[in-house]
N, C-alpha and C. Protein backbone atom coordinates (compact mmCIF):
# COMPACT_ATOMS: atom_id res chain seq x y z
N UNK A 1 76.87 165.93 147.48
CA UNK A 1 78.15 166.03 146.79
C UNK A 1 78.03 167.03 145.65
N UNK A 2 78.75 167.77 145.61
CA UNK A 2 78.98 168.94 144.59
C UNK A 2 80.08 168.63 143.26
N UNK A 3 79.93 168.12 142.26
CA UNK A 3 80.87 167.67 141.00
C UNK A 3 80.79 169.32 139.89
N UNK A 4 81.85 169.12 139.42
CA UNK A 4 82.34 170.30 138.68
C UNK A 4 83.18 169.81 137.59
N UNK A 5 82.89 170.57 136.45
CA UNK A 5 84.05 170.15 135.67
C UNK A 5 83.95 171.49 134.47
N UNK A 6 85.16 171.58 134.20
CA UNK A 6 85.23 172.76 133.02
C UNK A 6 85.76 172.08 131.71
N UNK A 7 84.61 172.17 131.24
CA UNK A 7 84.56 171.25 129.72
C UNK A 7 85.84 171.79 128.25
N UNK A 8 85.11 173.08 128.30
CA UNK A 8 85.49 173.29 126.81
C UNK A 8 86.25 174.88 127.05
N UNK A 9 87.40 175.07 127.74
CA UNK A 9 87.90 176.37 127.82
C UNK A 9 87.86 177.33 126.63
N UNK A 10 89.30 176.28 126.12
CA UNK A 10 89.87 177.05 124.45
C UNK A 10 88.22 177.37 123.94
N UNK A 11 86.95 176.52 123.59
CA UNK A 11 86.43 177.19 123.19
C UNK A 11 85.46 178.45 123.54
N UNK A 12 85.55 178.48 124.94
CA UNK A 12 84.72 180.21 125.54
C UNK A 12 85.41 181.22 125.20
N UNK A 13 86.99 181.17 124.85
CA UNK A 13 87.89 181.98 124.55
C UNK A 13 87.87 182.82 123.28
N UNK A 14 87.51 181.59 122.23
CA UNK A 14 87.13 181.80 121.01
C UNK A 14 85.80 182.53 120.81
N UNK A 15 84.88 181.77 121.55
CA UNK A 15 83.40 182.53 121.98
C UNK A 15 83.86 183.99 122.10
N UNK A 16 84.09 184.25 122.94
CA UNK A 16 84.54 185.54 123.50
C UNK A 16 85.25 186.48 122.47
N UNK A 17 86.17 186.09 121.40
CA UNK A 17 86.91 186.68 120.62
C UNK A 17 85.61 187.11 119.61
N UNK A 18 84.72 186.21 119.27
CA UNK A 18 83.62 186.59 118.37
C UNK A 18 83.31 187.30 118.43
N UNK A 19 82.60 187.34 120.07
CA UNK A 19 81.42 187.81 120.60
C UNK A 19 82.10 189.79 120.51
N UNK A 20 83.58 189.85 120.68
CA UNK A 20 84.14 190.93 120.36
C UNK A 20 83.69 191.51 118.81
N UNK A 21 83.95 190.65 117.72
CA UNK A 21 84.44 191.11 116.97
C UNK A 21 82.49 191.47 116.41
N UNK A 22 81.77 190.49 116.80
CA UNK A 22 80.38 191.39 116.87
C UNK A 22 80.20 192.84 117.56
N UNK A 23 80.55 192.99 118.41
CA UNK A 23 80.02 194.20 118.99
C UNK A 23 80.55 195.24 118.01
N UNK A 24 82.27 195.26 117.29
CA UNK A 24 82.85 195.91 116.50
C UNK A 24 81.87 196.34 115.59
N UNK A 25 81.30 194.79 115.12
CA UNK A 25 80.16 194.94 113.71
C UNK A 25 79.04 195.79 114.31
N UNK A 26 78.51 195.63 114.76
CA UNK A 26 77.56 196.69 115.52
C UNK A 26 77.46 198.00 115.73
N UNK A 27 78.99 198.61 115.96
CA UNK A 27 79.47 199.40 116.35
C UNK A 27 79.35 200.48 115.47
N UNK A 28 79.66 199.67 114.24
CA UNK A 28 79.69 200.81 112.38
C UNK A 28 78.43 200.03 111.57
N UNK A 29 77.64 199.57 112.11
CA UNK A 29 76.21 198.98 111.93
C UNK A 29 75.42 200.31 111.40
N UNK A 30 75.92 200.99 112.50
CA UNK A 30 74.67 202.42 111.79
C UNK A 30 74.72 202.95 110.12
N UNK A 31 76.20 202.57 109.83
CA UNK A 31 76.18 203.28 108.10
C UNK A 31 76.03 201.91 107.42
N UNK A 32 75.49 201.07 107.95
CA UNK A 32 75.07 200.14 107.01
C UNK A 32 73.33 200.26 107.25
N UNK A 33 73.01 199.03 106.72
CA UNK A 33 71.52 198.36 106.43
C UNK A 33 71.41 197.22 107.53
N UNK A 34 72.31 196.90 108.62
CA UNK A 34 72.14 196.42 109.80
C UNK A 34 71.39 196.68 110.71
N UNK A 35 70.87 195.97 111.94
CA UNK A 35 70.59 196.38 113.13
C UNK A 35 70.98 195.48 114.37
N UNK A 36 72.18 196.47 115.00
CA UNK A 36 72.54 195.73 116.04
C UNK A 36 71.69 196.88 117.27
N UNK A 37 72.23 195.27 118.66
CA UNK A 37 71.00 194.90 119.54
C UNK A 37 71.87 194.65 120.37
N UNK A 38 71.92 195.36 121.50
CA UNK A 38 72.31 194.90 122.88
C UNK A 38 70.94 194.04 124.21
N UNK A 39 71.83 192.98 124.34
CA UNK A 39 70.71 191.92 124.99
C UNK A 39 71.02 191.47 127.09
N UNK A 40 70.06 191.90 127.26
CA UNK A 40 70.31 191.83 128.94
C UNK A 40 69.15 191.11 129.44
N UNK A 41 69.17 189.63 130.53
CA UNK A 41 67.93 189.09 130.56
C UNK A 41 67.99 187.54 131.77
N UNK A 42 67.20 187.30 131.73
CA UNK A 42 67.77 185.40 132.89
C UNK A 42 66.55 184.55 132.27
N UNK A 43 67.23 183.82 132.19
CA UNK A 43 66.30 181.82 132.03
C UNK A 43 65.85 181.77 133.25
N UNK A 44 64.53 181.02 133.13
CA UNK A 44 63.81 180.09 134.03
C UNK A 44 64.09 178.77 133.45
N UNK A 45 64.68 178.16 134.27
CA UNK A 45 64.68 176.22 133.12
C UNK A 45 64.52 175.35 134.11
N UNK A 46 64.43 174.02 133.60
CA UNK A 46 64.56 172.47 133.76
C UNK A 46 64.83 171.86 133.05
N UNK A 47 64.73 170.36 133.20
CA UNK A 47 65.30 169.70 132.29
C UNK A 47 64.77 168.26 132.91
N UNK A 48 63.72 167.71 131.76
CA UNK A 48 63.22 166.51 131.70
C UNK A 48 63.88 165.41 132.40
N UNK A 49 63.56 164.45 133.07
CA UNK A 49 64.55 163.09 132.97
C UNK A 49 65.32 163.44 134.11
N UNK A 50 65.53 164.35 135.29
CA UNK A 50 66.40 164.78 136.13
C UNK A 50 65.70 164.48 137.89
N UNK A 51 64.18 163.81 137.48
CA UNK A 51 63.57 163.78 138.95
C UNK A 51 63.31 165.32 139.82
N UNK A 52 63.54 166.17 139.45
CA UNK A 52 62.92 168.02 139.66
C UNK A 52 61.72 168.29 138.67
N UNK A 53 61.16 169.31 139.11
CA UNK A 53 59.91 169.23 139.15
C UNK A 53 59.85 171.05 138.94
N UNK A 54 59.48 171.57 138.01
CA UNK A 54 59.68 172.96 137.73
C UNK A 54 59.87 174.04 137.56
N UNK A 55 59.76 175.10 137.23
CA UNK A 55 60.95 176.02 136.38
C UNK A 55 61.74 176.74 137.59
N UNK A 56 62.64 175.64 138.20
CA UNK A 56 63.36 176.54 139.30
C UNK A 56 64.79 177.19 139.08
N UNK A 57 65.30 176.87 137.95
CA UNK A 57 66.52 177.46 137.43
C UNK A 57 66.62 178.45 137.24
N UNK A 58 67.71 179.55 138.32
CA UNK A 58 67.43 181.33 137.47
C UNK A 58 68.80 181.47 136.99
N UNK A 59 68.86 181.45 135.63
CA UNK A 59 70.20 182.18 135.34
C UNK A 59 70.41 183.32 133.94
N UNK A 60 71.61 183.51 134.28
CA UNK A 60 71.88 184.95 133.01
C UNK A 60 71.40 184.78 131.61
N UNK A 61 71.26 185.88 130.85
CA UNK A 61 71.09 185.34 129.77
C UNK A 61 70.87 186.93 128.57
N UNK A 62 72.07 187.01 128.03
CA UNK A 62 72.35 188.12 127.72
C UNK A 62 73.67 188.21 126.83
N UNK A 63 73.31 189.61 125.55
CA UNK A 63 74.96 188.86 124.95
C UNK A 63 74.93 190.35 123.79
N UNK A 64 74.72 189.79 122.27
CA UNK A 64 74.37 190.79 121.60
C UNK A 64 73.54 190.14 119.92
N UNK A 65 73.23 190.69 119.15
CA UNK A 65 72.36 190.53 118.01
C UNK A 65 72.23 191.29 116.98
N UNK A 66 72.78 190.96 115.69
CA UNK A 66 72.70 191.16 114.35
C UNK A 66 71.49 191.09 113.82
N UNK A 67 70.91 192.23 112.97
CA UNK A 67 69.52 191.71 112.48
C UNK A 67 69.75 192.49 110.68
N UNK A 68 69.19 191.88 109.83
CA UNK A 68 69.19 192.14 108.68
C UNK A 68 68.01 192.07 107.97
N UNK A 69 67.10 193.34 107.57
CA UNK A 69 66.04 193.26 106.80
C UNK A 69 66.21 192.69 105.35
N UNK A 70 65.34 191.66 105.50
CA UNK A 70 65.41 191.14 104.01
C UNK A 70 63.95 190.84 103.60
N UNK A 71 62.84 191.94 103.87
CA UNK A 71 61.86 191.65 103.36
C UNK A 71 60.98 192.89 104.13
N UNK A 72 59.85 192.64 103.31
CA UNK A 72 59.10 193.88 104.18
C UNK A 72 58.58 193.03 105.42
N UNK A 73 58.71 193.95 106.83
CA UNK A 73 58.46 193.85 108.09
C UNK A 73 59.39 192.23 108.54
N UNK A 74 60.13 191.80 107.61
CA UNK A 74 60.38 190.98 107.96
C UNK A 74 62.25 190.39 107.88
N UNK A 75 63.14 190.42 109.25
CA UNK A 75 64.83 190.53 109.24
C UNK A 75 64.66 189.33 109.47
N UNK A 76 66.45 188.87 109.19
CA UNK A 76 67.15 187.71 109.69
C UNK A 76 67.59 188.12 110.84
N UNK A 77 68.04 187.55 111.65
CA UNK A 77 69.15 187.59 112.55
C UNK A 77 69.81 186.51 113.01
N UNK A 78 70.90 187.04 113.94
CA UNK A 78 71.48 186.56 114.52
C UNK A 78 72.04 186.67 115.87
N UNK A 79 72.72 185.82 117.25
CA UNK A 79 72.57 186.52 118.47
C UNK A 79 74.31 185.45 118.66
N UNK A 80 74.58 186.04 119.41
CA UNK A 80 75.68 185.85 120.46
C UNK A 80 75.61 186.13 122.03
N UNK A 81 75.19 184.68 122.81
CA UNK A 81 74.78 185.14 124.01
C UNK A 81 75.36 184.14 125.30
N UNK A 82 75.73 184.21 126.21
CA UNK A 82 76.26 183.79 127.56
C UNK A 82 75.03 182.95 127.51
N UNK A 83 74.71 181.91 128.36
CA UNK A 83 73.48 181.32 128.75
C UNK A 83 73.29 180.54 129.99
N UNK A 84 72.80 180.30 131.09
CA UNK A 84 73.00 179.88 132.04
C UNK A 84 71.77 178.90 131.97
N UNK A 85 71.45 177.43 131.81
CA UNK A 85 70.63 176.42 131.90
C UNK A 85 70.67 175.78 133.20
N UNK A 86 69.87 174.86 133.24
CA UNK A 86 69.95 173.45 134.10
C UNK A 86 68.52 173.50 134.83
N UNK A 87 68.52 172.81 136.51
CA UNK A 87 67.57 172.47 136.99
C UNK A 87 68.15 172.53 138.28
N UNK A 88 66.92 172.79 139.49
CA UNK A 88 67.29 173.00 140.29
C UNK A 88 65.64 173.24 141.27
N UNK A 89 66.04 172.87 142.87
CA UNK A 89 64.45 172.02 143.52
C UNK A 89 63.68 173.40 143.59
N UNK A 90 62.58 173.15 144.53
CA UNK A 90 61.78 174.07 144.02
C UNK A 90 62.51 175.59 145.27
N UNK A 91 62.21 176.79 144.42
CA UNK A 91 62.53 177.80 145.37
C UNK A 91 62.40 178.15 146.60
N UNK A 92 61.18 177.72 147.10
CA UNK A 92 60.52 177.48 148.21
C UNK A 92 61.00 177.20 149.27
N UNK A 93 61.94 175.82 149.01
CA UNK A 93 62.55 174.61 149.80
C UNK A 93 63.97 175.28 150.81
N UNK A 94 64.15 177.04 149.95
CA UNK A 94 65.46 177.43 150.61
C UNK A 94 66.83 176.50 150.41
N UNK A 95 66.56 175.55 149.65
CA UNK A 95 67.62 174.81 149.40
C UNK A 95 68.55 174.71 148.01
N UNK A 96 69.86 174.29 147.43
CA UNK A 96 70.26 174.51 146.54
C UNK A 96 70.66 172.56 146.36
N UNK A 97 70.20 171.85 146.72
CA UNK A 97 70.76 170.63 147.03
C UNK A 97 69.90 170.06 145.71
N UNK A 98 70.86 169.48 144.78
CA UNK A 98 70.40 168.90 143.85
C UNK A 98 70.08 169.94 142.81
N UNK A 99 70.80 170.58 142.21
CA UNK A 99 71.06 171.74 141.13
C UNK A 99 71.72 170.75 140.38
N UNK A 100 71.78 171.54 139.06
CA UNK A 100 72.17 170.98 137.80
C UNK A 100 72.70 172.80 136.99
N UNK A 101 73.90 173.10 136.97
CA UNK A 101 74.47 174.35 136.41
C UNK A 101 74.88 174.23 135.27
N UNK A 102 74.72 174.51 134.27
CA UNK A 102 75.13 174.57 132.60
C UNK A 102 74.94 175.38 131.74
N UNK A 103 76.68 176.07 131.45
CA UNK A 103 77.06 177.02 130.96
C UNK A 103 76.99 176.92 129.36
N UNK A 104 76.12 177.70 128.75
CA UNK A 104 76.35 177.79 127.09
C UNK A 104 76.79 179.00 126.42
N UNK A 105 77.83 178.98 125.47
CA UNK A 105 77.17 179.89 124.32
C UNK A 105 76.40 179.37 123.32
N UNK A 106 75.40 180.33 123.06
CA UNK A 106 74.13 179.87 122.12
C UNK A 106 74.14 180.47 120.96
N UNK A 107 74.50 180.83 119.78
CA UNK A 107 74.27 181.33 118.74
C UNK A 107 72.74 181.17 117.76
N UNK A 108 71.76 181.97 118.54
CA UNK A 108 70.44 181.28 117.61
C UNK A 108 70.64 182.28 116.17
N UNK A 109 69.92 181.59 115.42
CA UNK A 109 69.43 182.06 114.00
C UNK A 109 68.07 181.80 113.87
N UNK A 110 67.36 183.38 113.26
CA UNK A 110 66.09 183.73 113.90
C UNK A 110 65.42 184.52 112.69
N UNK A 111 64.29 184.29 112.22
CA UNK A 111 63.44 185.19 111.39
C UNK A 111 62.56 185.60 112.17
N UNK A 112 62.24 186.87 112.16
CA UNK A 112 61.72 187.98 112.63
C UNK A 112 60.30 188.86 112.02
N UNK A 113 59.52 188.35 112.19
CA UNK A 113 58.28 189.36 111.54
C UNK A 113 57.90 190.66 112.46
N UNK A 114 57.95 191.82 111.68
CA UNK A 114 57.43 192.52 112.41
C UNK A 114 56.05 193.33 111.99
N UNK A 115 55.35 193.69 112.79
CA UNK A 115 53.95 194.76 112.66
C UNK A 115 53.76 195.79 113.65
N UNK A 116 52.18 196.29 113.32
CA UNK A 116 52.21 197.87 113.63
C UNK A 116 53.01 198.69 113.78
N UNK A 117 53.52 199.32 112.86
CA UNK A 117 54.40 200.24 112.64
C UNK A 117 54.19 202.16 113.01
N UNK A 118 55.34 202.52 114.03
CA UNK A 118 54.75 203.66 114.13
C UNK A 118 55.61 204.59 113.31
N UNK A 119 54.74 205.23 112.18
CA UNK A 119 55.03 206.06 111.09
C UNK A 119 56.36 207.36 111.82
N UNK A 120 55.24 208.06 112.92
CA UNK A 120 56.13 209.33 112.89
C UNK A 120 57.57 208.82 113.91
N UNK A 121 57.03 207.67 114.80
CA UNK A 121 58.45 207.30 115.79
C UNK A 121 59.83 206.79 115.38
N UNK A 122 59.02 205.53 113.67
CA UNK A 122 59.92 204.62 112.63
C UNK A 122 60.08 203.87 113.41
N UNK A 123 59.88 202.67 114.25
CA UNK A 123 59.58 201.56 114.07
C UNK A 123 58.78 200.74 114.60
N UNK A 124 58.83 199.30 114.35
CA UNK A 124 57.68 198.83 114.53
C UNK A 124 57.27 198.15 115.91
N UNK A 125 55.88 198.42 116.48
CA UNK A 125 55.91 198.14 117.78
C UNK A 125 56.08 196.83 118.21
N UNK A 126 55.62 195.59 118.05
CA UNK A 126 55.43 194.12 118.29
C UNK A 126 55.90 193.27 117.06
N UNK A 127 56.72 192.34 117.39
CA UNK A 127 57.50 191.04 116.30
C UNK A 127 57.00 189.88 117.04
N UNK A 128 57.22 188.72 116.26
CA UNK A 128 57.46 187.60 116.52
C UNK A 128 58.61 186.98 116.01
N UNK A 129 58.87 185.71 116.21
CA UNK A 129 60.38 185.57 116.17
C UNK A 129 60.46 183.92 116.19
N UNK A 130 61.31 183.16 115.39
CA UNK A 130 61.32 181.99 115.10
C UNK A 130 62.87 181.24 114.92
N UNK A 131 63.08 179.91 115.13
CA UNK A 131 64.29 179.44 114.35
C UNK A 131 65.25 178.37 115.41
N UNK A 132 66.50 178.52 114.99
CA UNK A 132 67.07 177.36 115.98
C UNK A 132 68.39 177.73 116.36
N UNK A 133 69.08 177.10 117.23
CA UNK A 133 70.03 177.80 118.08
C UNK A 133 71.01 176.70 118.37
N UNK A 134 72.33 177.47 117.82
CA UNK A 134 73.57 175.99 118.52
C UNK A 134 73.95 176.81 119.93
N UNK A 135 74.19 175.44 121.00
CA UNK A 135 74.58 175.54 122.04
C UNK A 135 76.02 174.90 121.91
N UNK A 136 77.36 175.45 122.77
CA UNK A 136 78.40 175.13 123.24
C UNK A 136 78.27 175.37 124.47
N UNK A 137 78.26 173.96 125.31
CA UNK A 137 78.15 173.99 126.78
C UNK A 137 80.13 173.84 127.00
N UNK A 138 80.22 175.18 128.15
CA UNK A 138 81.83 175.07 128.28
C UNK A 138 81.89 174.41 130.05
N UNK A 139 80.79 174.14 130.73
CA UNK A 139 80.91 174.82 132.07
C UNK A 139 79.92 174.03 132.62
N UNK A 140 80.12 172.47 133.49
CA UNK A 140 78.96 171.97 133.88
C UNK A 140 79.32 171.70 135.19
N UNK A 141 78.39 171.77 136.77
CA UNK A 141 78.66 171.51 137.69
C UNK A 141 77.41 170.83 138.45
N UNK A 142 77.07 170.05 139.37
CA UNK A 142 76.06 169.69 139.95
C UNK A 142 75.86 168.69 141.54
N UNK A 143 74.93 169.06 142.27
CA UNK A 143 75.06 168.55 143.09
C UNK A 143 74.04 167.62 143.43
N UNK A 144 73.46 167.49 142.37
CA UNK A 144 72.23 166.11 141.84
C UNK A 144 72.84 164.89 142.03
N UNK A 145 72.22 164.06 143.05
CA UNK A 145 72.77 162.75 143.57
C UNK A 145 72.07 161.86 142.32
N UNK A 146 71.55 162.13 141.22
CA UNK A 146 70.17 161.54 140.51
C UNK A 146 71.68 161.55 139.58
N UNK A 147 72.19 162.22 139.29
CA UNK A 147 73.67 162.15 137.96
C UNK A 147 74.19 161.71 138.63
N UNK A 148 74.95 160.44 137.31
CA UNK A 148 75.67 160.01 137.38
C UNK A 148 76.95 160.85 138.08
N UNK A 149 78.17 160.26 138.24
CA UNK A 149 79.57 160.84 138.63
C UNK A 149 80.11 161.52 137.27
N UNK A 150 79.72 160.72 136.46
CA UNK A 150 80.91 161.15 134.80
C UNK A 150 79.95 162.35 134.35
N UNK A 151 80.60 163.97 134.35
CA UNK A 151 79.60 164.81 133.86
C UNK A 151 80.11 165.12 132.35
N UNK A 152 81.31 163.96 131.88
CA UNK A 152 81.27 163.80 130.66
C UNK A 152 80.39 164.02 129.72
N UNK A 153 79.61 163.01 130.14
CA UNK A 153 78.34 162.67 129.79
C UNK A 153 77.36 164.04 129.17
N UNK A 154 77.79 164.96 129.71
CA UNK A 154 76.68 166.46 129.24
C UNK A 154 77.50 166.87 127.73
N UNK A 155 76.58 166.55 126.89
CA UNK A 155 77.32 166.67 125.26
C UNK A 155 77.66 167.79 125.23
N UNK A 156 78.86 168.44 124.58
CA UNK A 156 78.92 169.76 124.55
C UNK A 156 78.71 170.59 123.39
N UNK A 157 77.90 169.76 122.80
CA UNK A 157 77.52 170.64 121.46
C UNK A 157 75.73 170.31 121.29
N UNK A 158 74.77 171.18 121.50
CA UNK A 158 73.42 170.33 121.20
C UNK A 158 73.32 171.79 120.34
N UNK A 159 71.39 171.78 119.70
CA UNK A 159 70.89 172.32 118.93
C UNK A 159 69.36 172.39 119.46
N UNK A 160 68.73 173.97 119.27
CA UNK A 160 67.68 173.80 119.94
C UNK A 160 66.76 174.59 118.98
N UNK A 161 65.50 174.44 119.17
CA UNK A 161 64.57 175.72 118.44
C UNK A 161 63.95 176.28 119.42
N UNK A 162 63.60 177.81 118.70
CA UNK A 162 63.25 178.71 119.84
C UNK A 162 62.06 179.18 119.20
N UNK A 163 61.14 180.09 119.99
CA UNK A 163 60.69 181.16 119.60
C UNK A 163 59.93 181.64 120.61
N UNK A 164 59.74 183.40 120.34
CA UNK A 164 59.44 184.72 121.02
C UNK A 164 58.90 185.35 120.26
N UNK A 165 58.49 186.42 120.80
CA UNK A 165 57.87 187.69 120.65
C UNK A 165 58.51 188.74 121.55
N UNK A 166 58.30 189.97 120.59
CA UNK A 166 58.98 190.92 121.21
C UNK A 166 57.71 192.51 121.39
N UNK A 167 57.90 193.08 122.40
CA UNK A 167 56.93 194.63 122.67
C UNK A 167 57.75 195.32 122.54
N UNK A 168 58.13 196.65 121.27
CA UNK A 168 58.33 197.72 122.35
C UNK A 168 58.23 198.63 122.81
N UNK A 169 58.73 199.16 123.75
CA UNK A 169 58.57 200.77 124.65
C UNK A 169 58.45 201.84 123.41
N UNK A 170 59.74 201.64 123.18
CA UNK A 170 60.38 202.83 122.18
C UNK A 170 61.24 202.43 121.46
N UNK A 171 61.87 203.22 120.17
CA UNK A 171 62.40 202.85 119.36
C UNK A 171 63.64 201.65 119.50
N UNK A 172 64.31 202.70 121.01
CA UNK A 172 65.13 201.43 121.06
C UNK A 172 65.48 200.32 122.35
N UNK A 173 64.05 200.57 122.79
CA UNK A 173 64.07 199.52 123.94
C UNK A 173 63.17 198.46 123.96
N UNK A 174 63.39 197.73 124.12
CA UNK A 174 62.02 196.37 123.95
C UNK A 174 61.80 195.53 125.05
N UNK A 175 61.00 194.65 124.85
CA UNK A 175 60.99 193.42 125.82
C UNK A 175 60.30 192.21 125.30
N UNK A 176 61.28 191.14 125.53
CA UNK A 176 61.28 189.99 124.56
C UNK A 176 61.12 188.81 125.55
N UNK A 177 59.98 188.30 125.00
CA UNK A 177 60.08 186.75 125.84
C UNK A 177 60.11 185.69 124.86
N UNK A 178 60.90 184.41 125.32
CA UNK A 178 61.22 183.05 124.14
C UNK A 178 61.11 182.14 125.02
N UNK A 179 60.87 181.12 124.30
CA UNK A 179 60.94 179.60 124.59
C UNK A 179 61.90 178.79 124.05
N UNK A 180 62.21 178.06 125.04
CA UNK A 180 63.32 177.41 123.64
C UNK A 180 63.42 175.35 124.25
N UNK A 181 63.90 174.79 123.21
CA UNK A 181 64.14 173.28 123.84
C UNK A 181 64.88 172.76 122.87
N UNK A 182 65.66 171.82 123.82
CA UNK A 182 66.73 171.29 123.13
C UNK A 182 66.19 170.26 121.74
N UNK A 183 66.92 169.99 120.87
CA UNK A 183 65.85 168.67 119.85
C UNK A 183 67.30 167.55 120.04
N UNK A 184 66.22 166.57 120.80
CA UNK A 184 66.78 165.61 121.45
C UNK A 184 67.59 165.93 122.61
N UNK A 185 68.68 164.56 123.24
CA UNK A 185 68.65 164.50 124.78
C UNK A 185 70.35 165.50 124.99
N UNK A 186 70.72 166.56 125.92
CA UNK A 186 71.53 166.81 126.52
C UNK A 186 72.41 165.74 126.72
N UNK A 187 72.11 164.78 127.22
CA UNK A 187 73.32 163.58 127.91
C UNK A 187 73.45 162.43 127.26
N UNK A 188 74.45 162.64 127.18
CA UNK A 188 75.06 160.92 126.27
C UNK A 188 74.90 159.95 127.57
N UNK A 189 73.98 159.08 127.05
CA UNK A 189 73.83 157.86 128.24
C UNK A 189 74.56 156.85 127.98
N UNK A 190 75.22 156.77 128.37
CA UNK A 190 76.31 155.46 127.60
C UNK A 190 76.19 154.37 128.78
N UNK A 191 76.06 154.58 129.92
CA UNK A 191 75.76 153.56 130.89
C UNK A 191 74.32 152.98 130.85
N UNK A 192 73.55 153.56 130.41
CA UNK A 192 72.33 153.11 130.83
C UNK A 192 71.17 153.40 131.55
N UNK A 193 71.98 153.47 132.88
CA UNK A 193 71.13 154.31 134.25
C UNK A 193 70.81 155.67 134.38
N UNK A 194 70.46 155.97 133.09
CA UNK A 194 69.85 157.51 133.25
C UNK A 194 69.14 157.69 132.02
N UNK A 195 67.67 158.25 132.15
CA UNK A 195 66.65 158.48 131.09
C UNK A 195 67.22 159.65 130.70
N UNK A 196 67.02 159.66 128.83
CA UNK A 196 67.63 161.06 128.38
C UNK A 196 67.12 161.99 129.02
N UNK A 197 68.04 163.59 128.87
CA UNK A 197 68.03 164.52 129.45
C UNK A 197 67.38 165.43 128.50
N UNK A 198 66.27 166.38 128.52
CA UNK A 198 65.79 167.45 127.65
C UNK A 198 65.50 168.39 128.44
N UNK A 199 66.73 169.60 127.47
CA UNK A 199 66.57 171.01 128.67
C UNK A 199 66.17 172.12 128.00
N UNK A 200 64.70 172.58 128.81
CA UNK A 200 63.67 173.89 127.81
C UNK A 200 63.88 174.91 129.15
N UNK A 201 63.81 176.03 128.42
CA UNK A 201 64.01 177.57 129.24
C UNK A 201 63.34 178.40 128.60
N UNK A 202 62.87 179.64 129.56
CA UNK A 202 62.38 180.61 129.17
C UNK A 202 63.27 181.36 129.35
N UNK A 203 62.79 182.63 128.35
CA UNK A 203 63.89 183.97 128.61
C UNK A 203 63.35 185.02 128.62
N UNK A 204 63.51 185.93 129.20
CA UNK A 204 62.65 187.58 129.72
C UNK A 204 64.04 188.04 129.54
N UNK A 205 63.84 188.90 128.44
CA UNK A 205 65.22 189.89 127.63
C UNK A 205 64.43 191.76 127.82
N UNK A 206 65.70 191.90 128.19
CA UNK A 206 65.83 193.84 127.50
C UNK A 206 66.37 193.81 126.56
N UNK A 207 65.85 194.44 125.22
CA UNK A 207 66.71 194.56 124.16
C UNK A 207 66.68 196.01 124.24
N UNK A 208 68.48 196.64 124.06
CA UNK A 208 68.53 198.09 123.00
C UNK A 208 69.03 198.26 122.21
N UNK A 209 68.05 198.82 121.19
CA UNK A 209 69.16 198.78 119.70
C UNK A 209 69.60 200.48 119.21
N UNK A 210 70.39 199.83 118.32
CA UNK A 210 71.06 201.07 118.46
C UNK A 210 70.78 201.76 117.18
């Protein structure tokens, strides 16, 4: 059985109006002390408590990012990103039976260290990267006989911490890998019959900045 439900419209809409009015900021970023970041990339995930068994989830994961030096080698930022979570059997199996699909926007907030710096290129080759991230899940569907019927139940607001490291090529291309996990459970169990839900992903990003 395949269940679907579209949670939180009005707010992807709003998402979306942001996620505009970032790129704007980005856009005239260059005559400031900013650094915006175009982000292109997919999750590997699961999610604890679901009876699946590892990282078989592939989805999008890509958006854009504010960064602000406020120290030596070391920015704030911020990201605006689409996110595609859940769980799903192993790849192998050729099968899609018993998926778990869940749509976020994620807004993480992130401190950024960076080192080795290349003098004549200007900037720096390798960061690391820290902090925590709100999720708005708008978009949940599944064909996991293990869930319940009510996909109510998938909270639509959680909070997660992340962290990555980033390489890069050249000034303005990189490649960023993160970890991230929810703090505490995805699903309001209000019945009973289901052990909380905890959903961790990896992410393999292109960043270009501009």
């Amino acid at each position: 059985m395949f269940l679907s439900k579209y949670s939180d419209m009005p707010t992807l809409y709003r998402s979306i109006t942001f996620g505009l009015i970032m790129v704007l900021t980005i856009t005239v970023s260059s005559a400031q002390k900013f650094i915006g970041t175009a982000i292109v990339g997919a999750n590997v995930s699961q999610i604890d408590g679901d009876n699946l068994y590892g990282w078989d989830k592939i989805g999008i994961n890509g958006g854009f990012r504010l960064g602000y030096n406020i120290a030596n080698k070391t920015n704030l930022a911020i990201e605006f990103l689409y996110s595609q979570r859940g769980s799903a059997p192993s790849i192998s199996s050729g099968s899609d039976f018993g998926s778990i699909d869940l749509k976020y926007i994620e807004i993480p907030l992130l401190i950024e260290y960076n080192d080795w710096y290349l003098e004549e290129e200007d900037y720096y080759k390798v960061g690391i990267e820290g902090g925590l991230s709100y999720g708005n899940l708008f978009n949940v569907s599944s064909s996991n006989s293990f869930v319940p019927m009510d996909l109510d139940g998938y909270k639509k607001h959680d909070i997660s911490y992340t962290i990555g490291a980033r390489y890069s090529f050249t000034k303005h291309i990189a490649g960023v890998f993160r970890f991230s996990q929810t703090i505490g459970n995805i699903y309001a169990n209000r019945s009973g019959d289901l052990e909380g839900q905890v959903s961790r992903w990896m992410s393999f990003r292109i960043h270009y900045t501009f």
